[in-house]
PDB file of N, CA and C in Angstrom:
ATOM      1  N   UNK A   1       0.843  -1.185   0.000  1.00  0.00           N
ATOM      2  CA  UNK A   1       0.000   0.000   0.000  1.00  0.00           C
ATOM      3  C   UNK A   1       0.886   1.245   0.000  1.00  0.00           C
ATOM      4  N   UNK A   2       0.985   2.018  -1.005  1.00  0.00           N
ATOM      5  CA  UNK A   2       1.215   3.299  -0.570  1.00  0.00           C
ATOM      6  C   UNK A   2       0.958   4.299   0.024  1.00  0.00           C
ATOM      7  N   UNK A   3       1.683   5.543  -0.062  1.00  0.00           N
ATOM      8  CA  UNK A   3       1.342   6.485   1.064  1.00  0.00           C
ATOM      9  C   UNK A   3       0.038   7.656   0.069  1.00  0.00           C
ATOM     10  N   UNK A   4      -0.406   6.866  -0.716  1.00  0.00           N
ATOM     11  CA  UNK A   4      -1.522   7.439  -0.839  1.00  0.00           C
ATOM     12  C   UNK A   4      -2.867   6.743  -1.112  1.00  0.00           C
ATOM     13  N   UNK A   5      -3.822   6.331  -0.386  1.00  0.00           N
ATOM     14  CA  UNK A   5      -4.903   5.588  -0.792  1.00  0.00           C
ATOM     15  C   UNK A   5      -5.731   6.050  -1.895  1.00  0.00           C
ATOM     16  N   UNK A   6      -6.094   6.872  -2.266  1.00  0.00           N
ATOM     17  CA  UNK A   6      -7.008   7.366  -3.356  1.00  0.00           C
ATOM     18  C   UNK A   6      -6.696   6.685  -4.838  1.00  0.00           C
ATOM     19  N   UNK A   7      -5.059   6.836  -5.014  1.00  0.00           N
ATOM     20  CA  UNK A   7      -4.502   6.057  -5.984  1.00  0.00           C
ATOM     21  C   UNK A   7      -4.053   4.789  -5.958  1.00  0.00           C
ATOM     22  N   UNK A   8      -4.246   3.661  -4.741  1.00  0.00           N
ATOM     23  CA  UNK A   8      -4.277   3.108  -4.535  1.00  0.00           C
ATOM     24  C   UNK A   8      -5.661   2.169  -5.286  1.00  0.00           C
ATOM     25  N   UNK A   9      -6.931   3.130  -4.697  1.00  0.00           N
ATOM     26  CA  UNK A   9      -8.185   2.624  -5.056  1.00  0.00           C
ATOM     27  C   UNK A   9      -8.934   2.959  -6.384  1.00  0.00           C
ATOM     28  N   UNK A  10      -8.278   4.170  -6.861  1.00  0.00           N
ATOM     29  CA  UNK A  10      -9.005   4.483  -8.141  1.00  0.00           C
ATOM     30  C   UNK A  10      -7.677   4.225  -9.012  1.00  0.00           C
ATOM     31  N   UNK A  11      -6.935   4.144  -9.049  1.00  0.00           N
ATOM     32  CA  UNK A  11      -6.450   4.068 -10.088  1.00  0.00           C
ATOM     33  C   UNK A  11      -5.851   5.334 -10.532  1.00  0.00           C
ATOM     34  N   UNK A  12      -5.599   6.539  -9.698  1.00  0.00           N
ATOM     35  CA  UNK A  12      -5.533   8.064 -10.863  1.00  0.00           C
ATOM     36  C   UNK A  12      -5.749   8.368  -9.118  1.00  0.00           C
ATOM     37  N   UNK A  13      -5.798  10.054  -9.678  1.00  0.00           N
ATOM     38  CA  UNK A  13      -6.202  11.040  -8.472  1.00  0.00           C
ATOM     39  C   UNK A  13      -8.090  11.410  -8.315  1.00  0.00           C
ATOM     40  N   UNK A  14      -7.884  11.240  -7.106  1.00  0.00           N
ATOM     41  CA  UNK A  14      -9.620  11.678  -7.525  1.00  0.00           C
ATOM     42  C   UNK A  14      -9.611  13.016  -8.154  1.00  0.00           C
ATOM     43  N   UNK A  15     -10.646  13.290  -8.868  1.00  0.00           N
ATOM     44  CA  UNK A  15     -10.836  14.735  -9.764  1.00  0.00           C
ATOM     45  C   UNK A  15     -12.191  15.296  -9.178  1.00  0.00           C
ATOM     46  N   UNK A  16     -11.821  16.253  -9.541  1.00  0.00           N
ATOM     47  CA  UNK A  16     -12.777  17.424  -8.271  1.00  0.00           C
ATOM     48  C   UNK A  16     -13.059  18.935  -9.804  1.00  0.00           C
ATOM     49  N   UNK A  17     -14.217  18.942  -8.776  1.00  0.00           N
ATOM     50  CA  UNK A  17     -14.890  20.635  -9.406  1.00  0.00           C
ATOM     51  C   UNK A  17     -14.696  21.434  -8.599  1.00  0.00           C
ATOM     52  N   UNK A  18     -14.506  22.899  -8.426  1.00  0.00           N
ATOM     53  CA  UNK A  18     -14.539  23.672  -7.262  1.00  0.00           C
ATOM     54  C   UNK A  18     -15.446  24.801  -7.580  1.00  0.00           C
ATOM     55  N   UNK A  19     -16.221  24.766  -6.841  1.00  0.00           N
ATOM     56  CA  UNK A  19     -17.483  25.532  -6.893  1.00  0.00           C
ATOM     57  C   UNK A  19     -17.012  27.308  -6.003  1.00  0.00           C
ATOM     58  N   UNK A  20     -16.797  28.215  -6.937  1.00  0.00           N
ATOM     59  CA  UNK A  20     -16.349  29.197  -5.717  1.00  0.00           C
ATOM     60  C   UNK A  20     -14.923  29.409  -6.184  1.00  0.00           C
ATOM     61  N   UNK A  21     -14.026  30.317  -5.522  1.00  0.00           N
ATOM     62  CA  UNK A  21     -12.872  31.037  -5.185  1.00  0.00           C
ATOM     63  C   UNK A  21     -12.743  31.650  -6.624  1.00  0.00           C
ATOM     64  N   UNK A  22     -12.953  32.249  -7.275  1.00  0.00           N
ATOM     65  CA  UNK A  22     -11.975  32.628  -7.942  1.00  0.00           C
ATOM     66  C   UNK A  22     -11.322  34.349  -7.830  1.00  0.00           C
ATOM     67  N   UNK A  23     -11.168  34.959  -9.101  1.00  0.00           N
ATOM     68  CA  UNK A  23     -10.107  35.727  -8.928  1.00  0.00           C
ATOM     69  C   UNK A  23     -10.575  36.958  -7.221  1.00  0.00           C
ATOM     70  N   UNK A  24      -9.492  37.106  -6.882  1.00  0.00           N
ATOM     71  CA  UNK A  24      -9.803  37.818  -5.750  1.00  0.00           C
ATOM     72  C   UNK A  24     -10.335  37.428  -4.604  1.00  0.00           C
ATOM     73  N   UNK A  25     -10.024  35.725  -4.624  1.00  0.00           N
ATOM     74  CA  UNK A  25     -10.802  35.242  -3.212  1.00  0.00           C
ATOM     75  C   UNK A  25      -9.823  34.334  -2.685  1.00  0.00           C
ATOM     76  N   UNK A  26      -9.423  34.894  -1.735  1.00  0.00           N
ATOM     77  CA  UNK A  26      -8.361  33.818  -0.318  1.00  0.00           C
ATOM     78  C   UNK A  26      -8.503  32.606  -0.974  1.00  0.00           C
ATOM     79  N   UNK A  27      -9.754  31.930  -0.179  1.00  0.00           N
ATOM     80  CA  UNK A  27      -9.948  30.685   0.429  1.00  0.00           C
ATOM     81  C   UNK A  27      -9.756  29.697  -1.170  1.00  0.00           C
ATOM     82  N   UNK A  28     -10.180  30.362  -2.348  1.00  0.00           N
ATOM     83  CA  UNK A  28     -10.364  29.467  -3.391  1.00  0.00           C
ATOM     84  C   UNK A  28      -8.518  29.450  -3.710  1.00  0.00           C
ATOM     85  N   UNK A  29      -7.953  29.842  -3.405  1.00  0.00           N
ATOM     86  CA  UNK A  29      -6.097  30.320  -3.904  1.00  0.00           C
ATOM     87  C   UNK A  29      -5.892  28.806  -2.725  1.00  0.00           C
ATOM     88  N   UNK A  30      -6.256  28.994  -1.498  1.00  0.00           N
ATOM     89  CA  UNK A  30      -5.777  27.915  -0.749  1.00  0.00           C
ATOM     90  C   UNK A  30      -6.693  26.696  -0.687  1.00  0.00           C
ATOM     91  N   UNK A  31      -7.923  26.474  -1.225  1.00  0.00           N
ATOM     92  CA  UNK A  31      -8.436  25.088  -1.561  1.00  0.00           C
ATOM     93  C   UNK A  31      -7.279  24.295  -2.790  1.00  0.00           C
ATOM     94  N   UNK A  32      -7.281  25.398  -3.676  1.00  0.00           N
ATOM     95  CA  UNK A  32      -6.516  24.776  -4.948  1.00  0.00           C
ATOM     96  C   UNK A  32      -5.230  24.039  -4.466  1.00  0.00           C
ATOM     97  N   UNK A  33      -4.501  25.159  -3.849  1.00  0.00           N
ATOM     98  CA  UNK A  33      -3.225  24.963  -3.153  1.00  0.00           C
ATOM     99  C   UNK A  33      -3.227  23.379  -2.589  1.00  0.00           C
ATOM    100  N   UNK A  34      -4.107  23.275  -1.846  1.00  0.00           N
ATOM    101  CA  UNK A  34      -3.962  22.248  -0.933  1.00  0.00           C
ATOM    102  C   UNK A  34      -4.405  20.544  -1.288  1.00  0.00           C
ATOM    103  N   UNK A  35      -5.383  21.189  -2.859  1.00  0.00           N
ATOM    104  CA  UNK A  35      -5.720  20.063  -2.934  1.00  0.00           C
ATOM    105  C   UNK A  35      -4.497  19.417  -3.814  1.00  0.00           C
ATOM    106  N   UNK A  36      -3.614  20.103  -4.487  1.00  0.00           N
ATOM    107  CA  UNK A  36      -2.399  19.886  -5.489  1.00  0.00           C
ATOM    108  C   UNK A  36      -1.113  18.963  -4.644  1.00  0.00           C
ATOM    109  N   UNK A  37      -1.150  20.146  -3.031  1.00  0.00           N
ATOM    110  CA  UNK A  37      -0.051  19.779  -2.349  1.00  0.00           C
ATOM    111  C   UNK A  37      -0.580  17.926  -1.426  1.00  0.00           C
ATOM    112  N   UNK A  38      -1.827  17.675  -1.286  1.00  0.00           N
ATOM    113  CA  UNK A  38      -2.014  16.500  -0.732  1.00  0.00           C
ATOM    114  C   UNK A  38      -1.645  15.715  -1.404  1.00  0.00           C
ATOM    115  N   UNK A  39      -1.264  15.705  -2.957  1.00  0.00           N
ATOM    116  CA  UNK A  39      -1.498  14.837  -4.108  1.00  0.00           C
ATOM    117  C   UNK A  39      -2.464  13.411  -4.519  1.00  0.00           C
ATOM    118  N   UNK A  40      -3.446  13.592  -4.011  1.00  0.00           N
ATOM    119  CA  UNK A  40      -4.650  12.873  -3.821  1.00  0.00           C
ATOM    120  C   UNK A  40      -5.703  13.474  -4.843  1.00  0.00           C
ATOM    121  N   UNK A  41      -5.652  14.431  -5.261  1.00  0.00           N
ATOM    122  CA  UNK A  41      -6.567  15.482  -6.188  1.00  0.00           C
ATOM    123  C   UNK A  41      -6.304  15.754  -7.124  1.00  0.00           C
ATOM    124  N   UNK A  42      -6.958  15.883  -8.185  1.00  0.00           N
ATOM    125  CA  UNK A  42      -6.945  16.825  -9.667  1.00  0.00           C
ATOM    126  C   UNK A  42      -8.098  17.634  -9.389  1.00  0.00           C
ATOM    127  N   UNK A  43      -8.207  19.119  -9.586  1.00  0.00           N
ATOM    128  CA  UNK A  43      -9.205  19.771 -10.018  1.00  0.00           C
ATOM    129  C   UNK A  43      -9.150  19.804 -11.274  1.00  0.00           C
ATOM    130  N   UNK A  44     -10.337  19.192 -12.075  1.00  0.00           N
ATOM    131  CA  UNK A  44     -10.226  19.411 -13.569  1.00  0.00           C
ATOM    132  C   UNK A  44     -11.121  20.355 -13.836  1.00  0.00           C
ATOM    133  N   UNK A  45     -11.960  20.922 -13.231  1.00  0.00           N
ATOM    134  CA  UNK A  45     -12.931  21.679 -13.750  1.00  0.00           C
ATOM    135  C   UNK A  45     -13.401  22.391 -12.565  1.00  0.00           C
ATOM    136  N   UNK A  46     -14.167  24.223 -12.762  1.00  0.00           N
ATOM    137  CA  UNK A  46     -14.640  24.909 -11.772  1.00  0.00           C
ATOM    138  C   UNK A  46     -15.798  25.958 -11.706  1.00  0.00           C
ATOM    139  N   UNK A  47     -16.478  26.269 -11.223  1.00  0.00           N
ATOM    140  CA  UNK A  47     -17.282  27.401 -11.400  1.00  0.00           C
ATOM    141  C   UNK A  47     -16.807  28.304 -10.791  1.00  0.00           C
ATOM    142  N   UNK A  48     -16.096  29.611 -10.782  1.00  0.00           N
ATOM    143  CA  UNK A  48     -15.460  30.279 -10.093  1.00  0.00           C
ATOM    144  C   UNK A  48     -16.347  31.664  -9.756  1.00  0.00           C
ATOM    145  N   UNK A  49     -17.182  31.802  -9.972  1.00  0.00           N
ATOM    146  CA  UNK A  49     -18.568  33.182 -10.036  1.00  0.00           C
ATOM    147  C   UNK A  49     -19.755  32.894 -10.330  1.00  0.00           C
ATOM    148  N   UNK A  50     -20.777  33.144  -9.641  1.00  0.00           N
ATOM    149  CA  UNK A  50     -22.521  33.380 -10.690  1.00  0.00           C
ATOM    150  C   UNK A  50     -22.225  34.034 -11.779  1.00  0.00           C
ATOM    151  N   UNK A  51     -21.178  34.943 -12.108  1.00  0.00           N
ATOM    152  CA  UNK A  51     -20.997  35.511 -13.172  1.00  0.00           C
ATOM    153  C   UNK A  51     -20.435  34.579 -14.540  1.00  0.00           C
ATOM    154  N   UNK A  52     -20.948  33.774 -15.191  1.00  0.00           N
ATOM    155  CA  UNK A  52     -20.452  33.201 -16.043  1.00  0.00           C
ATOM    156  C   UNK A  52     -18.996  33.552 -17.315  1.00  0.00           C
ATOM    157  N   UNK A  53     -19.172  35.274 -17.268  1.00  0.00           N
ATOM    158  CA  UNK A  53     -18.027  35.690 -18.095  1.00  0.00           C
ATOM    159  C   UNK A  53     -16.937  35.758 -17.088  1.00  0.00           C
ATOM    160  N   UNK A  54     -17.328  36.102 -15.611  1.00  0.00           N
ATOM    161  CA  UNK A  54     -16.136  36.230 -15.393  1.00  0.00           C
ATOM    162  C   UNK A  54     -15.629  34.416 -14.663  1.00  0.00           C
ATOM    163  N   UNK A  55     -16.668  33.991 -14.144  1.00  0.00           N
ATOM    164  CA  UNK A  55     -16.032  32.219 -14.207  1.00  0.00           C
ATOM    165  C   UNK A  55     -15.237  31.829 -15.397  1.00  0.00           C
ATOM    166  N   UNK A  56     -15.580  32.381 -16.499  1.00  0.00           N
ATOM    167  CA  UNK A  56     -14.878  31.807 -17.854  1.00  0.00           C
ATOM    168  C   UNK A  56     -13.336  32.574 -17.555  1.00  0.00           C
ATOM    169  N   UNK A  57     -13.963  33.541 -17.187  1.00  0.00           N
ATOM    170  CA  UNK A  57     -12.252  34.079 -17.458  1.00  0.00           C
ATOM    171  C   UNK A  57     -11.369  33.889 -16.801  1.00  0.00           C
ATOM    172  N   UNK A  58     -11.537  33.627 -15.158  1.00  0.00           N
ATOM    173  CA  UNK A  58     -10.944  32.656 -14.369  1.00  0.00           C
ATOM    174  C   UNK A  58     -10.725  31.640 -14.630  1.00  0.00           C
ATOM    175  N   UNK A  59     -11.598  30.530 -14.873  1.00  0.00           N
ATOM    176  CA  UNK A  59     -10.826  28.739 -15.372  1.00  0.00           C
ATOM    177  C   UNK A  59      -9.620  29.488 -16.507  1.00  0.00           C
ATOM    178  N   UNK A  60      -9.641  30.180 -17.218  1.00  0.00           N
ATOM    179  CA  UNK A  60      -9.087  30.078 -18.583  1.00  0.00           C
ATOM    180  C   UNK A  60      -7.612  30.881 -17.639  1.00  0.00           C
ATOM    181  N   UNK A  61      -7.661  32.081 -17.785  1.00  0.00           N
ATOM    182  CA  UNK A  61      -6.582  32.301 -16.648  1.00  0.00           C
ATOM    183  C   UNK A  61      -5.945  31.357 -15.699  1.00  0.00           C
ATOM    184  N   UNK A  62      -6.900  30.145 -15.145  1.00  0.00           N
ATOM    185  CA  UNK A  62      -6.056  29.055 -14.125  1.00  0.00           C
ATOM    186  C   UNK A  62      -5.680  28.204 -14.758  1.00  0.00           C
ATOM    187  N   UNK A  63      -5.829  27.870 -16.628  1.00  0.00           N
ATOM    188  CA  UNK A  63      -5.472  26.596 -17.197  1.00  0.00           C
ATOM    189  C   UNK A  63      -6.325  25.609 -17.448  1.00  0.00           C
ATOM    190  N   UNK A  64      -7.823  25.889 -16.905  1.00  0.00           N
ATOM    191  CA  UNK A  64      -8.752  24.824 -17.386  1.00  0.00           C
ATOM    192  C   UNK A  64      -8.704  24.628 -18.747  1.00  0.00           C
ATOM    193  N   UNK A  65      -9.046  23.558 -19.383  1.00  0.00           N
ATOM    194  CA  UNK A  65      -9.487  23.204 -20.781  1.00  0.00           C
ATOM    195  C   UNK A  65     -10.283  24.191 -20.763  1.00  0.00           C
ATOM    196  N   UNK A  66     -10.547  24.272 -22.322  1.00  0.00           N
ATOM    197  CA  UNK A  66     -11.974  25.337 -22.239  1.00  0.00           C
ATOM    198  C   UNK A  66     -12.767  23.977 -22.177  1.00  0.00           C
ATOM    199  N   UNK A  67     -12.978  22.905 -22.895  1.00  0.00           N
ATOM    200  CA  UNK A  67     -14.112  22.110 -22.747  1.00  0.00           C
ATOM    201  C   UNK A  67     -14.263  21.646 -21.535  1.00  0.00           C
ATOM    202  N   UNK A  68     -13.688  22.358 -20.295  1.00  0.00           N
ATOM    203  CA  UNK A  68     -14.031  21.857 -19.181  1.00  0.00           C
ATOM    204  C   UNK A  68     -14.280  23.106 -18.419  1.00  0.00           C
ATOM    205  N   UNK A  69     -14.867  24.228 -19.008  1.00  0.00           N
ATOM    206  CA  UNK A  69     -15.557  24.954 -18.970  1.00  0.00           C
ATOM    207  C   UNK A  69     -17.011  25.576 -18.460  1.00  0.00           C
ATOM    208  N   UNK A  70     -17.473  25.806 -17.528  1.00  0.00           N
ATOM    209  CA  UNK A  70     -19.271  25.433 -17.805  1.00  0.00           C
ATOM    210  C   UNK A  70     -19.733  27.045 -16.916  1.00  0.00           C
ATOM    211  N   UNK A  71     -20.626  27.675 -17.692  1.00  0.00           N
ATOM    212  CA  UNK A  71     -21.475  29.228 -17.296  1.00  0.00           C
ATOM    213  C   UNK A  71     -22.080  28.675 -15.930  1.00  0.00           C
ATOM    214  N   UNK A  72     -22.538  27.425 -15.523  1.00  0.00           N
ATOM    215  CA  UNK A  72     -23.460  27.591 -13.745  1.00  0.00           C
ATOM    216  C   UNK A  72     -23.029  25.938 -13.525  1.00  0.00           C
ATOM    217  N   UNK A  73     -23.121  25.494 -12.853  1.00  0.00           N
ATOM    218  CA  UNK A  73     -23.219  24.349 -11.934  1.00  0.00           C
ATOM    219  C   UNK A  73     -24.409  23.686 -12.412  1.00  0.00           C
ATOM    220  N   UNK A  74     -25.662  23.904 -12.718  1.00  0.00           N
ATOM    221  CA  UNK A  74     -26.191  23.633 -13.737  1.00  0.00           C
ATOM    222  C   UNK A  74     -25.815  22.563 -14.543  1.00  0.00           C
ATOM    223  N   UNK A  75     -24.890  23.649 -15.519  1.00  0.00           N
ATOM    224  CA  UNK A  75     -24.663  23.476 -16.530  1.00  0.00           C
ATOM    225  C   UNK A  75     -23.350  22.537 -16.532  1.00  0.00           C
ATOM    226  N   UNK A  76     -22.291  22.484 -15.705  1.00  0.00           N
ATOM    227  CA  UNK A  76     -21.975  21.131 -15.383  1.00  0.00           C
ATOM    228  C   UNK A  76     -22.470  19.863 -15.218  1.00  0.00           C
ATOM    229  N   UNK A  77     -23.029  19.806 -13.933  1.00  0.00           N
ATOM    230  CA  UNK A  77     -23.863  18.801 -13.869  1.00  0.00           C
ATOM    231  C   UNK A  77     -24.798  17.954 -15.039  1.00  0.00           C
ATOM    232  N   UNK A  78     -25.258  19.003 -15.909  1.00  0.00           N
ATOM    233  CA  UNK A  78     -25.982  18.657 -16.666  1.00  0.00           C
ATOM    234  C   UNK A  78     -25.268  17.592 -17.461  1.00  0.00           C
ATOM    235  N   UNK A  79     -23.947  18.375 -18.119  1.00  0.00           N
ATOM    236  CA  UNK A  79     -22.815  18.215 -19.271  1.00  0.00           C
ATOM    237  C   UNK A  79     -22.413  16.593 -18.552  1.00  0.00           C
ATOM    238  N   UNK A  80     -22.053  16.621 -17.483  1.00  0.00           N
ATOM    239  CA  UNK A  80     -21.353  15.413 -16.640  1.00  0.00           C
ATOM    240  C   UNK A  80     -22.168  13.978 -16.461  1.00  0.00           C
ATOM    241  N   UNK A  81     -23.473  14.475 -15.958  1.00  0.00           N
ATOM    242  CA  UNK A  81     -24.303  13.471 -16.368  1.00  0.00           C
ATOM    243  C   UNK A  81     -24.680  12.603 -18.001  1.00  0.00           C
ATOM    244  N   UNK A  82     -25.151  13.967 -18.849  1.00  0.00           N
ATOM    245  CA  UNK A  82     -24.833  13.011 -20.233  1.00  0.00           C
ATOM    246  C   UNK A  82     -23.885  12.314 -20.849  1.00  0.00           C
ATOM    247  N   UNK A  83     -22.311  12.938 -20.529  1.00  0.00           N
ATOM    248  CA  UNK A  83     -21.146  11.958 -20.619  1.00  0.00           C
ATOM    249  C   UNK A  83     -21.258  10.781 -20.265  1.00  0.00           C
ATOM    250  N   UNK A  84     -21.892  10.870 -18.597  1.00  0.00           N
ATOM    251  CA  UNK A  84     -21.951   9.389 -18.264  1.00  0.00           C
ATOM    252  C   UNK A  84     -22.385   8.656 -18.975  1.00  0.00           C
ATOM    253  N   UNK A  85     -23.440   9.214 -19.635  1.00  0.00           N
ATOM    254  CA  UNK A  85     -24.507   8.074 -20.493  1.00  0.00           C
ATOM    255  C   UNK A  85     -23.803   7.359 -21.170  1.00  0.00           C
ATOM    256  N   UNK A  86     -23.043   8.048 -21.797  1.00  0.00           N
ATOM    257  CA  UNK A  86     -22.204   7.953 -23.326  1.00  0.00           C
ATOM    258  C   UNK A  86     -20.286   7.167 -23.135  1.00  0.00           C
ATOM    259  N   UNK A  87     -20.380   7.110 -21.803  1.00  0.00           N
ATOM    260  CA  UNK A  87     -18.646   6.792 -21.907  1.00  0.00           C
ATOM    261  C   UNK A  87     -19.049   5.684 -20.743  1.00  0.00           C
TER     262      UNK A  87
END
């Protein structure tokens, strides 16, 4: 067993959305931070505002894919669920 279980059990890092922090907010600078430094995590994708232009402009500024992109939580969810269907 290694010194990390997550990759132990999945196979990979668990992958995460982060709902919240973006530009100009503490706590979202040190969720990211921490979830990178546990190495147990990928954030692949985020909603960073109700504001959809400026969520966009944050993921894109932090390196998200754009296709991992999404205007509300919503609209994730939505996107994430039909993948499932399909993969």
């Amino acid at each position: 067993m290694s010194l990390n279980p997550v990759i132990d059990m999945l196979g990979r890092r668990l992958r995460l959305a982060v709902i919240g922090g973006g530009t100009g907010s503490f706590i979202g600078a040190m969720h990211r931070q921490s979830a990178r430094r546990d190495d147990r995590y990928q954030i692949v994708t985020g909603i960073f505002s109700s504001d959809p232009a400026k969520s966009k402009k944050d993921a894109s500024e932090l390196g998200f894919e754009s296709d991992r992109i999404y205007p509300s939580v919503k609209a994730l969810l939505r996107w994430r669920s039909i993948q499932k269907r399909w993969h």
